[in-house]
PDB file of N, CA and C in Angstrom:
ATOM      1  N   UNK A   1       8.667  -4.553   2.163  1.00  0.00           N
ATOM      2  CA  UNK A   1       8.616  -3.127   1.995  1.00  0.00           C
ATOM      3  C   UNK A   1       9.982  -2.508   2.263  1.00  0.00           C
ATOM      4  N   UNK A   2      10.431  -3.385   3.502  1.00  0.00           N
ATOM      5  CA  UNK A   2      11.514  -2.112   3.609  1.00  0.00           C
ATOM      6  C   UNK A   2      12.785  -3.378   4.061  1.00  0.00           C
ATOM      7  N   UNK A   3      14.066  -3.278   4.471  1.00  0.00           N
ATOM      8  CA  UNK A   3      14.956  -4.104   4.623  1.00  0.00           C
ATOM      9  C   UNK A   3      15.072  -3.842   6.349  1.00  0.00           C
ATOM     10  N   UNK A   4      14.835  -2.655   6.601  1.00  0.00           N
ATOM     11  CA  UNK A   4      15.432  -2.401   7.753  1.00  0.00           C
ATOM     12  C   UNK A   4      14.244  -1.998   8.711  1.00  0.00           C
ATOM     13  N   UNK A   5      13.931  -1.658   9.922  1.00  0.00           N
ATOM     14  CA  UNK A   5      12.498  -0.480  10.521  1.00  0.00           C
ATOM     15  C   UNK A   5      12.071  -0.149  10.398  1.00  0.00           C
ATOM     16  N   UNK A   6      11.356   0.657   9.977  1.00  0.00           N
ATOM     17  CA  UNK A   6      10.364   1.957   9.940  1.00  0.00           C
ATOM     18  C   UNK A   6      10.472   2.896  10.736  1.00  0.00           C
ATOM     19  N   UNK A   7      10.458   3.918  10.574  1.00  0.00           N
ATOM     20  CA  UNK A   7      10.048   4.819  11.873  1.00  0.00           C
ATOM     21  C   UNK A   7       8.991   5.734  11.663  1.00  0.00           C
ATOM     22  N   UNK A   8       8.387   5.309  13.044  1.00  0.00           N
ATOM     23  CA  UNK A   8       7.249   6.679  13.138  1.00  0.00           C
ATOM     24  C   UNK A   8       7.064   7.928  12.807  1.00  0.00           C
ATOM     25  N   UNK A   9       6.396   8.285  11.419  1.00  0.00           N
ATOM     26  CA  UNK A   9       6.595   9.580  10.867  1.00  0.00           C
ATOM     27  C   UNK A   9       7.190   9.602   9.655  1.00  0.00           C
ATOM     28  N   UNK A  10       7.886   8.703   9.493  1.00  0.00           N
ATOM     29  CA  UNK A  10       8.923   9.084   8.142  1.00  0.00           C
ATOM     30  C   UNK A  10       7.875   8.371   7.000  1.00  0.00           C
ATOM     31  N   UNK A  11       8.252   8.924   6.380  1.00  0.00           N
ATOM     32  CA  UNK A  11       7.094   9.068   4.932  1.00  0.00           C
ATOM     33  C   UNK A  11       8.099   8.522   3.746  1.00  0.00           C
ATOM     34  N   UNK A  12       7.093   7.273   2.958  1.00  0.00           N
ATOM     35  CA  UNK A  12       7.560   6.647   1.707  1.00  0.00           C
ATOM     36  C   UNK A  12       6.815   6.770   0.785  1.00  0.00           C
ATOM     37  N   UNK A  13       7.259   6.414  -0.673  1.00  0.00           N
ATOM     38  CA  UNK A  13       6.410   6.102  -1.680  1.00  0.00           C
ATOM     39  C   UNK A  13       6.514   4.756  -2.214  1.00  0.00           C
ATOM     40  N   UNK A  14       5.131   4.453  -2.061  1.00  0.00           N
ATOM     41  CA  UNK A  14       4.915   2.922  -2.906  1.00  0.00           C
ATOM     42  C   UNK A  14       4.931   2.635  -4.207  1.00  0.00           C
ATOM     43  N   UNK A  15       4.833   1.566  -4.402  1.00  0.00           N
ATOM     44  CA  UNK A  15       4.693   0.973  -5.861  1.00  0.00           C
ATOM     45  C   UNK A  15       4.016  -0.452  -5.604  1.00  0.00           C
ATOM     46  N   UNK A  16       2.486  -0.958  -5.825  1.00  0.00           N
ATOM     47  CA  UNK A  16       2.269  -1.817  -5.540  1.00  0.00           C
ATOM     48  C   UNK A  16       2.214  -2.785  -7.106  1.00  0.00           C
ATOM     49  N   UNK A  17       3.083  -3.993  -6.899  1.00  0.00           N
ATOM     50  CA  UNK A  17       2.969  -4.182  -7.970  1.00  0.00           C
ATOM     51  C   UNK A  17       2.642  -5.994  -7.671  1.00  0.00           C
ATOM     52  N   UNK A  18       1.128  -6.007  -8.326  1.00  0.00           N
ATOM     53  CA  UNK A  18       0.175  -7.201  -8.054  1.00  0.00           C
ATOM     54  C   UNK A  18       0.587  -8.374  -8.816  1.00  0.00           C
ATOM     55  N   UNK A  19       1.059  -7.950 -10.235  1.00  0.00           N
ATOM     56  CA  UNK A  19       1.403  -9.294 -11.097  1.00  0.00           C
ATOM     57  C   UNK A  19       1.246  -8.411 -12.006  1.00  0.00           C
ATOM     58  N   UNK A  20       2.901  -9.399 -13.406  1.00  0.00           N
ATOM     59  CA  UNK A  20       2.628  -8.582 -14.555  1.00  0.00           C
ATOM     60  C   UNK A  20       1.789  -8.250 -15.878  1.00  0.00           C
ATOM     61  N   UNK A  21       0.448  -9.051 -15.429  1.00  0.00           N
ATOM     62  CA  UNK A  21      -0.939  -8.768 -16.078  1.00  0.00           C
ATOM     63  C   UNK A  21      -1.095  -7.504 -16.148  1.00  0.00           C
ATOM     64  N   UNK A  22      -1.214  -6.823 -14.756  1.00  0.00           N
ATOM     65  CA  UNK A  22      -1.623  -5.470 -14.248  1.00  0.00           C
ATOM     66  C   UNK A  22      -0.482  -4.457 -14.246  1.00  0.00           C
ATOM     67  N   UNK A  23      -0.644  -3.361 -14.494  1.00  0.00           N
ATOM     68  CA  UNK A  23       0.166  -2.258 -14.489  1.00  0.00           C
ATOM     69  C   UNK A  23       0.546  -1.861 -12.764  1.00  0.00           C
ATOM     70  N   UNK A  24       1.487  -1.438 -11.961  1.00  0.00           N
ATOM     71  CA  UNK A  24       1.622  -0.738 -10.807  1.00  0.00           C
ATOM     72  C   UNK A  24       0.602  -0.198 -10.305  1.00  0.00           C
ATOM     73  N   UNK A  25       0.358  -0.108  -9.018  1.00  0.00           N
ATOM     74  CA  UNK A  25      -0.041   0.752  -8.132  1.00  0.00           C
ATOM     75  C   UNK A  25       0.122   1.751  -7.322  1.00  0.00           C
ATOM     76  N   UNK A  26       0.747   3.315  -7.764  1.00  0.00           N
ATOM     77  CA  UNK A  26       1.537   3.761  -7.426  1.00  0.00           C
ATOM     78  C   UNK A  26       0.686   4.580  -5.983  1.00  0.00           C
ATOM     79  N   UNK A  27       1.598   4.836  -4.836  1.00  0.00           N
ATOM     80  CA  UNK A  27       1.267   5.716  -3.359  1.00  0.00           C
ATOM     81  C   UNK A  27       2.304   6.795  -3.893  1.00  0.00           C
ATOM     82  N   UNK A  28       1.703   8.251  -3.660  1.00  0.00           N
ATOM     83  CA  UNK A  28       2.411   8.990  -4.431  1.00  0.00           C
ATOM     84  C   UNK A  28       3.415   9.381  -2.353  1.00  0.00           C
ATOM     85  N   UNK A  29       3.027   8.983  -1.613  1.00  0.00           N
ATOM     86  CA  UNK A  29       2.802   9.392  -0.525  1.00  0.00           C
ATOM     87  C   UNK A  29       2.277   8.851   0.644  1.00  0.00           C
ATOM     88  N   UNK A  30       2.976   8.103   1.658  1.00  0.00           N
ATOM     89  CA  UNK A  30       2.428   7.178   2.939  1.00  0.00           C
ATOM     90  C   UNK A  30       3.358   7.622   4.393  1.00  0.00           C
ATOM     91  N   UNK A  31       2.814   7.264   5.299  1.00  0.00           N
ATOM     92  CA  UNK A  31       3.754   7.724   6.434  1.00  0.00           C
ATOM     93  C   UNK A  31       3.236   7.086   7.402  1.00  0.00           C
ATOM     94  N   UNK A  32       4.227   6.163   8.386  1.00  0.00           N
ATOM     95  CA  UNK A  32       4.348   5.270   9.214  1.00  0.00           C
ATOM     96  C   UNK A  32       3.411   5.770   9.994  1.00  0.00           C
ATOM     97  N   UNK A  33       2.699   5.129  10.569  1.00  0.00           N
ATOM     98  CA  UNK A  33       1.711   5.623  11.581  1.00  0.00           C
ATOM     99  C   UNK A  33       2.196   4.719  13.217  1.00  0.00           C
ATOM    100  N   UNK A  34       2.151   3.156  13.121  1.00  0.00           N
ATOM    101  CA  UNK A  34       3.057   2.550  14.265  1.00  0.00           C
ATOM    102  C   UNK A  34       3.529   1.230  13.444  1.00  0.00           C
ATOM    103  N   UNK A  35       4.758   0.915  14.156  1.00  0.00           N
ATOM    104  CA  UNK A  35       4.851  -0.509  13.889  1.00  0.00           C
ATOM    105  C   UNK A  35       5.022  -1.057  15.236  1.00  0.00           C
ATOM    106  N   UNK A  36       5.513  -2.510  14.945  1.00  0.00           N
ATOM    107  CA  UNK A  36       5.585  -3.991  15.459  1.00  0.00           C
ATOM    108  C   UNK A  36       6.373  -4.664  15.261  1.00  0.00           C
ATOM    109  N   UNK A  37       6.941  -5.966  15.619  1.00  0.00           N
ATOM    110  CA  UNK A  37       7.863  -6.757  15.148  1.00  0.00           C
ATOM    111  C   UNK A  37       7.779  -7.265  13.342  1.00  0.00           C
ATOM    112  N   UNK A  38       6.156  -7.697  12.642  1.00  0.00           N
ATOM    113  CA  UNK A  38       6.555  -7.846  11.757  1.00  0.00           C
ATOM    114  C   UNK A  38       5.520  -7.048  11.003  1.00  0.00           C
ATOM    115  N   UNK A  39       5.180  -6.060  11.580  1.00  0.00           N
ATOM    116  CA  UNK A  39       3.840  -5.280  10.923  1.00  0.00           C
ATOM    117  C   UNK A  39       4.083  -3.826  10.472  1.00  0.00           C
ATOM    118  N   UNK A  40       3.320  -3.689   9.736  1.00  0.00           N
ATOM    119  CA  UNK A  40       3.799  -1.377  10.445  1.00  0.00           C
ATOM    120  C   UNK A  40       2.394  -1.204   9.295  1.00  0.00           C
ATOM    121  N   UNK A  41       1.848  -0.192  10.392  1.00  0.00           N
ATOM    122  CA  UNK A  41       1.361   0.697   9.902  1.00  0.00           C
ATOM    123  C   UNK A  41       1.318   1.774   9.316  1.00  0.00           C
ATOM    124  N   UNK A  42       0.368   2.022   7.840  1.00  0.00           N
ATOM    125  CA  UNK A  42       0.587   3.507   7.310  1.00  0.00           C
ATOM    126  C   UNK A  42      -0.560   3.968   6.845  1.00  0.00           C
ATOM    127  N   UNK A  43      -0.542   5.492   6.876  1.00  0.00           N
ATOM    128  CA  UNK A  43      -1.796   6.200   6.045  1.00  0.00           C
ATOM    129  C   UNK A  43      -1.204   6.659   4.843  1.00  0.00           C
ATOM    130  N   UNK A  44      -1.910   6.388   4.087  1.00  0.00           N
ATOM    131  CA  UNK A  44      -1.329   7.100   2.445  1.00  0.00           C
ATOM    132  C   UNK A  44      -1.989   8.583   2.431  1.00  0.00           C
ATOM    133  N   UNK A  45      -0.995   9.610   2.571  1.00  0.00           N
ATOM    134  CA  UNK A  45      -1.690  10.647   1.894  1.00  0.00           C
ATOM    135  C   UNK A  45      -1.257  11.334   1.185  1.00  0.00           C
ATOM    136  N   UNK A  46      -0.927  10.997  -0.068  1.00  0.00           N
ATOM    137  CA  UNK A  46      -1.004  11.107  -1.606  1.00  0.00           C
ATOM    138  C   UNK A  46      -1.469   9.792  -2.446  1.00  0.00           C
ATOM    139  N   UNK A  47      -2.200  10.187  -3.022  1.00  0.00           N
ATOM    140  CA  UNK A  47      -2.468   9.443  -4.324  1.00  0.00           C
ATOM    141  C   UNK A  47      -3.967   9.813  -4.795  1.00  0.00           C
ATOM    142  N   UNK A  48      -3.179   9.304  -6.062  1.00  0.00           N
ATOM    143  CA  UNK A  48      -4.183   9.669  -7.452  1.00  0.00           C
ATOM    144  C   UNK A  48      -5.656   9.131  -6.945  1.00  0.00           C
ATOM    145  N   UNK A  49      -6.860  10.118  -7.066  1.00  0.00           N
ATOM    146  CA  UNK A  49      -8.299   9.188  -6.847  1.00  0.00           C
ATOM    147  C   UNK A  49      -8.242   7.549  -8.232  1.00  0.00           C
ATOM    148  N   UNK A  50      -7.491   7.815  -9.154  1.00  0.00           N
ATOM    149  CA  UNK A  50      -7.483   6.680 -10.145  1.00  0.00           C
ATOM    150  C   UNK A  50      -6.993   5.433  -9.785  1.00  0.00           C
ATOM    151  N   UNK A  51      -6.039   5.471  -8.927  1.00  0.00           N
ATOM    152  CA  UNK A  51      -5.147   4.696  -8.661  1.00  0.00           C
ATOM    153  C   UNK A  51      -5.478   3.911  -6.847  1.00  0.00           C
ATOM    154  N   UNK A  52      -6.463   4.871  -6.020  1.00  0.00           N
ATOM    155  CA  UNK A  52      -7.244   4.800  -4.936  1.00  0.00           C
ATOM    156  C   UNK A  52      -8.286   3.896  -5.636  1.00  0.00           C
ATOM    157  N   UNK A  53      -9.129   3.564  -6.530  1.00  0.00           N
ATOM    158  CA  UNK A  53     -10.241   3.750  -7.030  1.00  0.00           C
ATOM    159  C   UNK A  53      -9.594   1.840  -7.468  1.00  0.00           C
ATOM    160  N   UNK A  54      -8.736   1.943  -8.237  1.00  0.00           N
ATOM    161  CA  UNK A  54      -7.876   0.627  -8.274  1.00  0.00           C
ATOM    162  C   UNK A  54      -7.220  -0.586  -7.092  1.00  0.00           C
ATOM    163  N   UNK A  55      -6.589   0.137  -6.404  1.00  0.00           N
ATOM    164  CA  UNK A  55      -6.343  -0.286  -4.862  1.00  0.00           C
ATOM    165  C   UNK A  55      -7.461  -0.847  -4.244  1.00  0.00           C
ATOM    166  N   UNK A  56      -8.453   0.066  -4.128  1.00  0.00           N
ATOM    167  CA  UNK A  56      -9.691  -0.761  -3.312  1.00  0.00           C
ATOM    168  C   UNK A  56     -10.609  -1.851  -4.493  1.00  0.00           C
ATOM    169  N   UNK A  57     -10.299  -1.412  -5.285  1.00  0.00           N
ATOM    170  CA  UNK A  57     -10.658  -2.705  -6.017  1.00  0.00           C
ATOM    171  C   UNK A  57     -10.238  -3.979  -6.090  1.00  0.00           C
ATOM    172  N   UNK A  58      -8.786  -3.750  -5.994  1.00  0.00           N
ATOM    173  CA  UNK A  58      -7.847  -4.649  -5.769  1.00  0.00           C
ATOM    174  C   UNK A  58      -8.197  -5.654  -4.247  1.00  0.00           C
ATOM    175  N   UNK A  59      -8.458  -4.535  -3.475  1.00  0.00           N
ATOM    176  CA  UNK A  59      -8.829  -5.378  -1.672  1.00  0.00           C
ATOM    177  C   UNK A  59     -10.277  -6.313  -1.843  1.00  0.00           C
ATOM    178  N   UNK A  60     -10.566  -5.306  -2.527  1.00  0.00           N
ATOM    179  CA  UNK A  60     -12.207  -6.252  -2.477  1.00  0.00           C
ATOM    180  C   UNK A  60     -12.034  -7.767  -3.246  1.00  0.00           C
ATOM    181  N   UNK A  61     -10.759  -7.700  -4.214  1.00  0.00           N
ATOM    182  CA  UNK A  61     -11.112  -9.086  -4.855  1.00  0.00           C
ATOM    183  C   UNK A  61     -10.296  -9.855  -3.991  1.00  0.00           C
ATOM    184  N   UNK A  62      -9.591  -9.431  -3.411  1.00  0.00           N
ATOM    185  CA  UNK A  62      -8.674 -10.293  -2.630  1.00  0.00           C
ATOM    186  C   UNK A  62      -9.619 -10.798  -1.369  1.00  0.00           C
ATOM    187  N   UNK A  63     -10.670 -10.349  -1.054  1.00  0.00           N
ATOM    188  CA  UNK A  63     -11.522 -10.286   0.325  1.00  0.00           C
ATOM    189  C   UNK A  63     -12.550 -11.267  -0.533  1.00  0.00           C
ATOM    190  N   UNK A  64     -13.023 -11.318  -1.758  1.00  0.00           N
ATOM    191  CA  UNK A  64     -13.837 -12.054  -2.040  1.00  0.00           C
ATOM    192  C   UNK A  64     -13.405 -13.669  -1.944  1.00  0.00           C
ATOM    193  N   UNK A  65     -15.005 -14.426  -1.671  1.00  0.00           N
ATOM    194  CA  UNK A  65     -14.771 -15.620  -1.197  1.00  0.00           C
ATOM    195  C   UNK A  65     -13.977 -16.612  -2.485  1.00  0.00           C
ATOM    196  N   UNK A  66     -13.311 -17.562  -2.527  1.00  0.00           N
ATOM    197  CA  UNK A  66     -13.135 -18.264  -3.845  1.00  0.00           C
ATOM    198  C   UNK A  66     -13.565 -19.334  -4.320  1.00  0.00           C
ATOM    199  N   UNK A  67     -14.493 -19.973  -3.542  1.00  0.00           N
ATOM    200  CA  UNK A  67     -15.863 -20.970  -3.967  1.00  0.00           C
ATOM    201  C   UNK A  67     -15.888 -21.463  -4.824  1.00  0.00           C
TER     202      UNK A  67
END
């Protein structure tokens, strides 16, 4: 995500981009909530319900079993 820290508060925009099958995933809008040595937390608040609606679709297949 980033090269350098994060800091608490400061606000980015994403681009999640899964593979070039799929089109981007754009965060119009996220902001550090805490980090960690190799973690950080964020809440997105911007984005498209279309692109929300995609994202969690995206988690669920990744969460599904592969059997």
């Amino acid at each position: 995500m980033s090269d350098g820290p994060l800091n608490i508060g400061q606000e980015y925009t994403l681009i999640f981009q899964i593979s070039t099958e799929r089109p981007p995933i754009p965060v119009d809008a996220a902001v550090v909530r805490w980090t960690d040595d190799a973690t950080d937390g964020l809440t997105f608040t911007s984005i498209d319900p279309h692109d929300e609606a995609r994202l969690h679709d995206l988690l669920l297949e990744i969460r599904r079993p592969t059997n």
